[in-house]
N, C-alpha and C. Protein backbone atom coordinates (compact mmCIF):
# COMPACT_ATOMS: atom_id res chain seq x y z
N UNK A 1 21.59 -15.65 197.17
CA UNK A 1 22.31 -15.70 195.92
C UNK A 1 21.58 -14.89 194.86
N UNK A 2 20.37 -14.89 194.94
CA UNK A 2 19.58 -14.35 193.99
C UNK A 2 19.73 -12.70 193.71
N UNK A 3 20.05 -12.60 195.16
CA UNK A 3 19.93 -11.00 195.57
C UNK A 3 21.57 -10.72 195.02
N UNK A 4 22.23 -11.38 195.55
CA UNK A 4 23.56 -10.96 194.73
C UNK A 4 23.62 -10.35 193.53
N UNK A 5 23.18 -11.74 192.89
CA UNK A 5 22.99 -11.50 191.43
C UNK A 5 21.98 -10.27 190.91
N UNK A 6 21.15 -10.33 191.90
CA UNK A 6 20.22 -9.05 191.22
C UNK A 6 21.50 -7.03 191.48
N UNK A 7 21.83 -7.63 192.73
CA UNK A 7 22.57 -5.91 192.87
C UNK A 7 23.93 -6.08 191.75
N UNK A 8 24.34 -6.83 191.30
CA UNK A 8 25.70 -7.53 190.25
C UNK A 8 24.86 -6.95 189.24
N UNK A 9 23.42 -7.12 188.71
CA UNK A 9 22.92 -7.11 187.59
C UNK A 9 22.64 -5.49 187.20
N UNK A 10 22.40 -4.81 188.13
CA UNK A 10 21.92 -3.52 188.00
C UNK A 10 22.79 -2.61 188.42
N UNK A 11 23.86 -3.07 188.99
CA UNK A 11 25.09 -1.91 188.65
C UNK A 11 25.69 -1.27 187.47
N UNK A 12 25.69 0.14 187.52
CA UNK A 12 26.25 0.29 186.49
C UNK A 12 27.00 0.40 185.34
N UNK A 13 28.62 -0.47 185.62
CA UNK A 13 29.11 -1.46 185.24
C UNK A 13 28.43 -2.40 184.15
N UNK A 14 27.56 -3.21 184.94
CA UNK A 14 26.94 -3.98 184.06
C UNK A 14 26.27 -3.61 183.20
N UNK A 15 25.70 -2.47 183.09
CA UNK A 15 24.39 -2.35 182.06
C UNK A 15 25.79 -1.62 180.87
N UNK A 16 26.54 -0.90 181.67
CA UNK A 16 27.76 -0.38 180.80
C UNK A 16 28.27 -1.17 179.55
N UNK A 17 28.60 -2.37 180.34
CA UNK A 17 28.91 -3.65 179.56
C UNK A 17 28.21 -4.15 178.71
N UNK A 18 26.47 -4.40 178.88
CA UNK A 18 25.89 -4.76 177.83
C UNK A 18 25.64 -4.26 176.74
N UNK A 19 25.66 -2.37 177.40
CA UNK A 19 25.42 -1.75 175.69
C UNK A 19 26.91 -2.14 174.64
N UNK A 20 27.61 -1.94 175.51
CA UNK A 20 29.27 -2.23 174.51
C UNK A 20 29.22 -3.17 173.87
N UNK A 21 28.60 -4.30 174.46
CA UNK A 21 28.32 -5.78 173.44
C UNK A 21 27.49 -5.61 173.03
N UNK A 22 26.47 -5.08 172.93
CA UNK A 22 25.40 -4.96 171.89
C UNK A 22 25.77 -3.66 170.76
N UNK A 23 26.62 -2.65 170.84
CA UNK A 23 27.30 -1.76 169.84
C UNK A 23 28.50 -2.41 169.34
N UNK A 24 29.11 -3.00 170.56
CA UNK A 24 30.19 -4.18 169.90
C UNK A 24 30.06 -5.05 168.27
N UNK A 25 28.39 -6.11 168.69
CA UNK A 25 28.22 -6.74 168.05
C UNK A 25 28.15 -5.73 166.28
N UNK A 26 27.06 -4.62 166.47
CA UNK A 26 26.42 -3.51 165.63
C UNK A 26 27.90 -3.59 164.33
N UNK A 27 28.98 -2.93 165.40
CA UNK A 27 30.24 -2.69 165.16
C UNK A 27 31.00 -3.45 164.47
N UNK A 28 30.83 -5.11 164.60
CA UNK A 28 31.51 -5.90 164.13
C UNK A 28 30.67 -6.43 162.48
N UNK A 29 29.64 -5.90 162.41
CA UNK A 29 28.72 -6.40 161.20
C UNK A 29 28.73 -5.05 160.43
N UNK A 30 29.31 -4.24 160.71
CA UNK A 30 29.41 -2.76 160.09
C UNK A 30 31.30 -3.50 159.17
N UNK A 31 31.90 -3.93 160.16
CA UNK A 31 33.47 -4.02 159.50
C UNK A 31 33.18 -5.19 158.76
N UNK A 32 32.58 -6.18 158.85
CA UNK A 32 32.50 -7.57 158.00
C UNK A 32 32.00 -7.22 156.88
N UNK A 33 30.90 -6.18 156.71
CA UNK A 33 30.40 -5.45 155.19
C UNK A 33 31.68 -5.00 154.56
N UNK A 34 32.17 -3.76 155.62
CA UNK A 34 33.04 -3.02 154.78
C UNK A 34 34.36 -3.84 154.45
N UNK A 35 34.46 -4.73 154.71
CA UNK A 35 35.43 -5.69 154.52
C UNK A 35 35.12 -6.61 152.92
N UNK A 36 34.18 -7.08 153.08
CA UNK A 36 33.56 -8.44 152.50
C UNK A 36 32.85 -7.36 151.11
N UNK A 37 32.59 -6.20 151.44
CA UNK A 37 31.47 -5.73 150.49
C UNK A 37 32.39 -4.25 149.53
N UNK A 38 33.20 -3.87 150.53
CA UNK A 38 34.00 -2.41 149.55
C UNK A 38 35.14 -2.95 150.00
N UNK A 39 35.87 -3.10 151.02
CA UNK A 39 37.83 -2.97 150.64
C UNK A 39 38.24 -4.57 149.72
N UNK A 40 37.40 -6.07 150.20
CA UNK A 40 38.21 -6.81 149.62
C UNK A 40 37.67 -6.79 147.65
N UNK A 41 36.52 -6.20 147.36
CA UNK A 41 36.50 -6.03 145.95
C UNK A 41 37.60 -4.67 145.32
N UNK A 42 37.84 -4.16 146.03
CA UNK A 42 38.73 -3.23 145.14
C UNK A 42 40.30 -4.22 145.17
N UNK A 43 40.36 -4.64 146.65
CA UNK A 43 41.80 -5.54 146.16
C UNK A 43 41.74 -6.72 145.31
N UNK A 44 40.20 -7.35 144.92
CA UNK A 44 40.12 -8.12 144.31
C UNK A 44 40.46 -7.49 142.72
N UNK A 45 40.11 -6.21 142.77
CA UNK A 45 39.99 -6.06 141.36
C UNK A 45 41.69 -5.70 140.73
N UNK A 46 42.17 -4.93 141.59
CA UNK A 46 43.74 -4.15 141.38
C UNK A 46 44.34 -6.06 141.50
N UNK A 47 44.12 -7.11 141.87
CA UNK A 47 44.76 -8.77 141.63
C UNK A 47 44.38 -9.23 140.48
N UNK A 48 43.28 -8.70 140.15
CA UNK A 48 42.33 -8.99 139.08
C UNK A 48 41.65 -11.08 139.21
N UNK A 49 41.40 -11.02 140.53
CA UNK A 49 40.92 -11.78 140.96
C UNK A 49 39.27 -11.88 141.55
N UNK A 50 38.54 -12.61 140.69
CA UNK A 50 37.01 -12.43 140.78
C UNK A 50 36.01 -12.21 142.22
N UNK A 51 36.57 -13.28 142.98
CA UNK A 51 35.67 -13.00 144.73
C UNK A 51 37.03 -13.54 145.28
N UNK A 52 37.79 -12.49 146.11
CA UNK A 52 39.09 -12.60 146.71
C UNK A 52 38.50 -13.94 148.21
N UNK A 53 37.00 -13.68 148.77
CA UNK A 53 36.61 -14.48 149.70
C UNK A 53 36.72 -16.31 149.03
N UNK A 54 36.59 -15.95 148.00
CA UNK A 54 36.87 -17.42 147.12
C UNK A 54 38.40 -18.19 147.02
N UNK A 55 39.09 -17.73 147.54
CA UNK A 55 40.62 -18.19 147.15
C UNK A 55 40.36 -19.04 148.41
N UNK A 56 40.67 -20.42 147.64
CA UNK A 56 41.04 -21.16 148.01
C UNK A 56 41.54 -22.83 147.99
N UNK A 57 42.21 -23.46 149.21
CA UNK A 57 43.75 -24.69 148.19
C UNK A 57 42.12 -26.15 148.94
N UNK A 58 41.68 -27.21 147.82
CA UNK A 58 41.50 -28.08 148.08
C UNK A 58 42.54 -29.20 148.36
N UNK A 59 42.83 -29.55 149.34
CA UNK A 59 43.74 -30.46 150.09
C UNK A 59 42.78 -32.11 149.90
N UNK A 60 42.06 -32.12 150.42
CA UNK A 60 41.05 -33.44 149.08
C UNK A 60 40.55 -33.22 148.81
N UNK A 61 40.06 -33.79 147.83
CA UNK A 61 39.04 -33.48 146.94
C UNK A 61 37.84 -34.54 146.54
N UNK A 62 37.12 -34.46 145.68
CA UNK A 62 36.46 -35.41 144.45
C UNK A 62 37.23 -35.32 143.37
N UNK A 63 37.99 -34.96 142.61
CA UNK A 63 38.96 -34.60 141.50
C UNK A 63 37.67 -33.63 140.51
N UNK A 64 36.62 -32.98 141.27
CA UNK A 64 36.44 -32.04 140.44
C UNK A 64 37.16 -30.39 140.69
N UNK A 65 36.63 -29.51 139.67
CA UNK A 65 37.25 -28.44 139.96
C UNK A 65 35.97 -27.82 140.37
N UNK A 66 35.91 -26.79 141.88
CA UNK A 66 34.91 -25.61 141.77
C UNK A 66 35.00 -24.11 142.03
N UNK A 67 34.08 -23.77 142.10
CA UNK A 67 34.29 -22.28 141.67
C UNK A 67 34.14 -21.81 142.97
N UNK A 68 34.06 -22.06 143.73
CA UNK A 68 33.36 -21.52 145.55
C UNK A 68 33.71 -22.23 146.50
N UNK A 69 33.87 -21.89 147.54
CA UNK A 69 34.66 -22.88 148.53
C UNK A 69 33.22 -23.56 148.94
N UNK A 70 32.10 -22.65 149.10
CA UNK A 70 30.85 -23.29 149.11
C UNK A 70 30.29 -24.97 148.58
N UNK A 71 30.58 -24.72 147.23
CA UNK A 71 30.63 -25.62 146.37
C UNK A 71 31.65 -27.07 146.82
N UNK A 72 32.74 -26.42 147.44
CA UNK A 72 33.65 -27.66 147.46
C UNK A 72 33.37 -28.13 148.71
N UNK A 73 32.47 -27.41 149.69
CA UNK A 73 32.49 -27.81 150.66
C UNK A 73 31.32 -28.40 151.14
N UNK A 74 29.97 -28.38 150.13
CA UNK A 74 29.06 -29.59 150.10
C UNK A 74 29.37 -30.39 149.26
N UNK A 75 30.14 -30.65 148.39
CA UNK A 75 30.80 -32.07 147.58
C UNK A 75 31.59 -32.63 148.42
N UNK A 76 31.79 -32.51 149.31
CA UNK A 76 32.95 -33.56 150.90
C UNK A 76 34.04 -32.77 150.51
N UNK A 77 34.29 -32.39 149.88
CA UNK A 77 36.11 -31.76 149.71
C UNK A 77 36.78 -31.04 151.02
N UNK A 78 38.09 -31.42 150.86
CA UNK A 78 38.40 -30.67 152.79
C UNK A 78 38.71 -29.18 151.92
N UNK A 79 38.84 -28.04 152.73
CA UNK A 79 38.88 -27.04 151.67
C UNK A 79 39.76 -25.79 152.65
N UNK A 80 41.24 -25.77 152.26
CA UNK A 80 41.25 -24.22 153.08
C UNK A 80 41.22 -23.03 152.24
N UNK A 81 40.43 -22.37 152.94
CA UNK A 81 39.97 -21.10 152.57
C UNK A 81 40.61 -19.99 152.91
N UNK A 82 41.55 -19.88 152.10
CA UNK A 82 42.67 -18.97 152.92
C UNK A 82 42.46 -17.69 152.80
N UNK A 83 41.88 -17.06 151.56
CA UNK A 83 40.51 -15.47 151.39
C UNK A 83 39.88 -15.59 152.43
N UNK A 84 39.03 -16.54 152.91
CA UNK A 84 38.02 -16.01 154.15
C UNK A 84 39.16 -15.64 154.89
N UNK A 85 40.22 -16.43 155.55
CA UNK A 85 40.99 -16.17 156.47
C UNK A 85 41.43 -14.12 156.26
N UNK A 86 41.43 -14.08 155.32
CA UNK A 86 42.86 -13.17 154.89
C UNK A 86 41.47 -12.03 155.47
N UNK A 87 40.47 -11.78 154.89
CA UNK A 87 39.21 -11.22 155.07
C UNK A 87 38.88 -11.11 156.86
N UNK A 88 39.37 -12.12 157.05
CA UNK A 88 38.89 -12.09 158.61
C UNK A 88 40.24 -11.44 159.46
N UNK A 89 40.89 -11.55 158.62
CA UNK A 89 42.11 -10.72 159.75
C UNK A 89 42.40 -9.21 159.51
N UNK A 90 42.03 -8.91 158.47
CA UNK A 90 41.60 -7.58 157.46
C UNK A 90 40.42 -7.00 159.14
N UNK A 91 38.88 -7.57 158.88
CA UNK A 91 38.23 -7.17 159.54
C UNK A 91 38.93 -7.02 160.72
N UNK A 92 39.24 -8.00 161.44
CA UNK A 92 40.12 -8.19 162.64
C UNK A 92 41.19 -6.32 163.14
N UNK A 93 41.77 -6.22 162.13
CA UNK A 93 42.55 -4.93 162.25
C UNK A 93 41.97 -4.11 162.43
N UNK A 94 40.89 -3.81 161.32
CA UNK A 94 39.97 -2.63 161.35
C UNK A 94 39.88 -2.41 162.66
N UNK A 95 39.25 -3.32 163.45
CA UNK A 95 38.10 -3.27 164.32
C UNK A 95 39.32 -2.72 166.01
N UNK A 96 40.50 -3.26 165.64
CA UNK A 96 41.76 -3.08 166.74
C UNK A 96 41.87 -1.33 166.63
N UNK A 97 42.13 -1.30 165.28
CA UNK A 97 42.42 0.07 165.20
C UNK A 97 41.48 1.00 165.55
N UNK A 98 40.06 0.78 164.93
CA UNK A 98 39.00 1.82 165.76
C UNK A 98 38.99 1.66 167.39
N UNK A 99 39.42 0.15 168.08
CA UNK A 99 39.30 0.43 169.54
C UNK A 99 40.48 1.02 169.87
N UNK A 100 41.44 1.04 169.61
CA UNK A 100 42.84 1.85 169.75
C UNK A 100 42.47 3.28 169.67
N UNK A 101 41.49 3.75 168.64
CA UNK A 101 41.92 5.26 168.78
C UNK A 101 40.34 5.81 169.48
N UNK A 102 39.41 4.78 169.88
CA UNK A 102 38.49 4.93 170.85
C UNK A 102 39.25 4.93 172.12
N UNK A 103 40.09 3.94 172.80
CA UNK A 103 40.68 4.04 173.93
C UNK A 103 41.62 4.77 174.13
N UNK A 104 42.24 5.67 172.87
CA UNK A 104 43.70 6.62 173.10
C UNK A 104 42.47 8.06 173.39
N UNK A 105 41.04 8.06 172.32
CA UNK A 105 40.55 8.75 172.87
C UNK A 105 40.02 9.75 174.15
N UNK A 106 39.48 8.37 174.80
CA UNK A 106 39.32 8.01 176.27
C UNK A 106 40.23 8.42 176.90
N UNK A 107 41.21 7.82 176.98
CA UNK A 107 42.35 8.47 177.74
C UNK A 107 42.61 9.65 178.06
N UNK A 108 42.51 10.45 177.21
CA UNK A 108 42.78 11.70 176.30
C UNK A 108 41.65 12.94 177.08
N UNK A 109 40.28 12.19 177.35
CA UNK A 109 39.99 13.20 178.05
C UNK A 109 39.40 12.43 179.38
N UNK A 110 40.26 11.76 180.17
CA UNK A 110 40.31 11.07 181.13
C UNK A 110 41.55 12.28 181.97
N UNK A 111 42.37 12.14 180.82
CA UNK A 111 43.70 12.86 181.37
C UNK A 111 43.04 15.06 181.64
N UNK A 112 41.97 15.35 180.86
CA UNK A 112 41.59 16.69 181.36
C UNK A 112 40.60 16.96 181.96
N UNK A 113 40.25 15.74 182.41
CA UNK A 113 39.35 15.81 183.72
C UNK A 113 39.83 15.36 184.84
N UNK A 114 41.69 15.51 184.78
CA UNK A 114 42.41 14.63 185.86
C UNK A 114 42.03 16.30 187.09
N UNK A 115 42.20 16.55 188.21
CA UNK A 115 42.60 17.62 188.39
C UNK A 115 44.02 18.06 188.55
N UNK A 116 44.23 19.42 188.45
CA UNK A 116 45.28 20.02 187.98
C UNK A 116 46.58 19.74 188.89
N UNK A 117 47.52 19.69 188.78
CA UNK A 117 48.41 19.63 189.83
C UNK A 117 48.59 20.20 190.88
N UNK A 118 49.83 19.50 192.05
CA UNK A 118 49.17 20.30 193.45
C UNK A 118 49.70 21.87 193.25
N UNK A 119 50.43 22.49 192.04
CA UNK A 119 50.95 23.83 192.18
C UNK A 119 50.60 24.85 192.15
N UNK A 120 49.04 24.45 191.90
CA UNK A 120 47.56 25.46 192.36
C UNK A 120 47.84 25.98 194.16
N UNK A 121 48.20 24.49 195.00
CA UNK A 121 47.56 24.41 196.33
C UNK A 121 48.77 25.64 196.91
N UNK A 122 48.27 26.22 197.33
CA UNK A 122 49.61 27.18 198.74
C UNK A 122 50.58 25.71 199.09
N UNK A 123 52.35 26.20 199.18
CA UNK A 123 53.38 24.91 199.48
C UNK A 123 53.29 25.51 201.07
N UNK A 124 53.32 24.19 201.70
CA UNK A 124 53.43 24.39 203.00
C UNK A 124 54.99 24.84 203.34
N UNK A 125 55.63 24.86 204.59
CA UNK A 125 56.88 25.08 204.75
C UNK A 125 57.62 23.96 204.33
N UNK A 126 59.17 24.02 203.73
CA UNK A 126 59.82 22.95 203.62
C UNK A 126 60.13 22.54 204.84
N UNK A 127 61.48 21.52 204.68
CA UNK A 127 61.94 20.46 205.25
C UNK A 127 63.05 22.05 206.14
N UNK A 128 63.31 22.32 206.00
CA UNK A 128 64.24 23.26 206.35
C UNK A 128 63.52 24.05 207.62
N UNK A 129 62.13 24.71 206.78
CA UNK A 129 61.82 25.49 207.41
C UNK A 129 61.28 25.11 209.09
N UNK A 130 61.23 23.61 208.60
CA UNK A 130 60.52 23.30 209.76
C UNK A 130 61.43 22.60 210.76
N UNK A 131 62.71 22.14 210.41
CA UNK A 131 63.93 21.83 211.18
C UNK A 131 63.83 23.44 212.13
N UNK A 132 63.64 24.33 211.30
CA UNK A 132 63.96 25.48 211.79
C UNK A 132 63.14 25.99 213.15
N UNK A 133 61.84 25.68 212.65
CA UNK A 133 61.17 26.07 213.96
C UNK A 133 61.20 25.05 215.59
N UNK A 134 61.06 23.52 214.63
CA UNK A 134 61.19 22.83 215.86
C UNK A 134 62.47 22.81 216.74
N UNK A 135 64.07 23.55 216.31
CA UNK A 135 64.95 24.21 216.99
C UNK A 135 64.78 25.19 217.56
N UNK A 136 63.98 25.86 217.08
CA UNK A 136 63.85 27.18 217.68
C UNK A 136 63.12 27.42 218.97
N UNK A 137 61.53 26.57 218.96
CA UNK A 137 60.66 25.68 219.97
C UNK A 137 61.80 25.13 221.50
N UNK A 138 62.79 24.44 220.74
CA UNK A 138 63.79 23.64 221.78
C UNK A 138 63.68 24.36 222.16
N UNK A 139 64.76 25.28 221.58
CA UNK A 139 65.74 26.55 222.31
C UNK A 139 64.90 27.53 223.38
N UNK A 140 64.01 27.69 223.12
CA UNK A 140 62.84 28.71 223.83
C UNK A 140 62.33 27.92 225.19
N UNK A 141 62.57 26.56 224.77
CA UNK A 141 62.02 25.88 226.20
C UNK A 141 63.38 25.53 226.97
């Protein structure tokens, strides 16, 4: 079993896989900035809403008011946070769309390293031609 696992481990496949999750991860803390740090402050600002990650409905409460879901959410308050949500599906897209035009990429020169069609190769005889000879073969014998 061990040995399995060791030839499973060192194929290249696998090591393939780990860098992707480890650029994966890189990848996903690159879109949570640009999310959290430049696109949701400019939509915060054109709402004219202070930290757009802050919107959010206390469903219970303490009957105080706070300024942070943070805040409401070490005072016991149940709290949905519907900005983080909105933020996380924001990131969420980003991250679809860069693998979309990474994998249309891929494709792309998957497809010109296909080789060329067979209309390079010499066509052998058709269907005809060869009715033709194996009559002809008969006839001779």
């Amino acid at each position: 079993m061990l040995k399995e696992f060791k030839e499973f481990a060192v194929k290249g496949n696998m090591i393939d896989m780990a860098v992707g999750i480890i650029i994966g991860g890189a990848f996903g803390t690159i879109v949570k900035s640009l999310v959290d740090d430049v696109i949701m402050p400019l939509v915060s600002g054109i709402f004219d809403i202070p930290d757009f990650s802050n919107l959010f409905i206390i469903l219970k409460g303490t009957g105080e008011d706070f300024t942070s879901v943070e805040l409401a959410r070490e005072a016991g308050a149940s709290v949905l946070a519907y900005g983080q949500f909105i933020n996380a599906v924001i990131a969420f897209l980003i991250v679809a769309w860069a693998v979309f035009f990474l994998v249309k990429g891929v494709n792309h020169l998957k497809r010109k390293q296909e080789p060329e069609t067979k209309a390079d190769e010499p066509k052998g005889p058709t269907e005809v031609e060869l009715l033709a000879e194996i009559r002809d073969s008969l006839k001779n014998k």
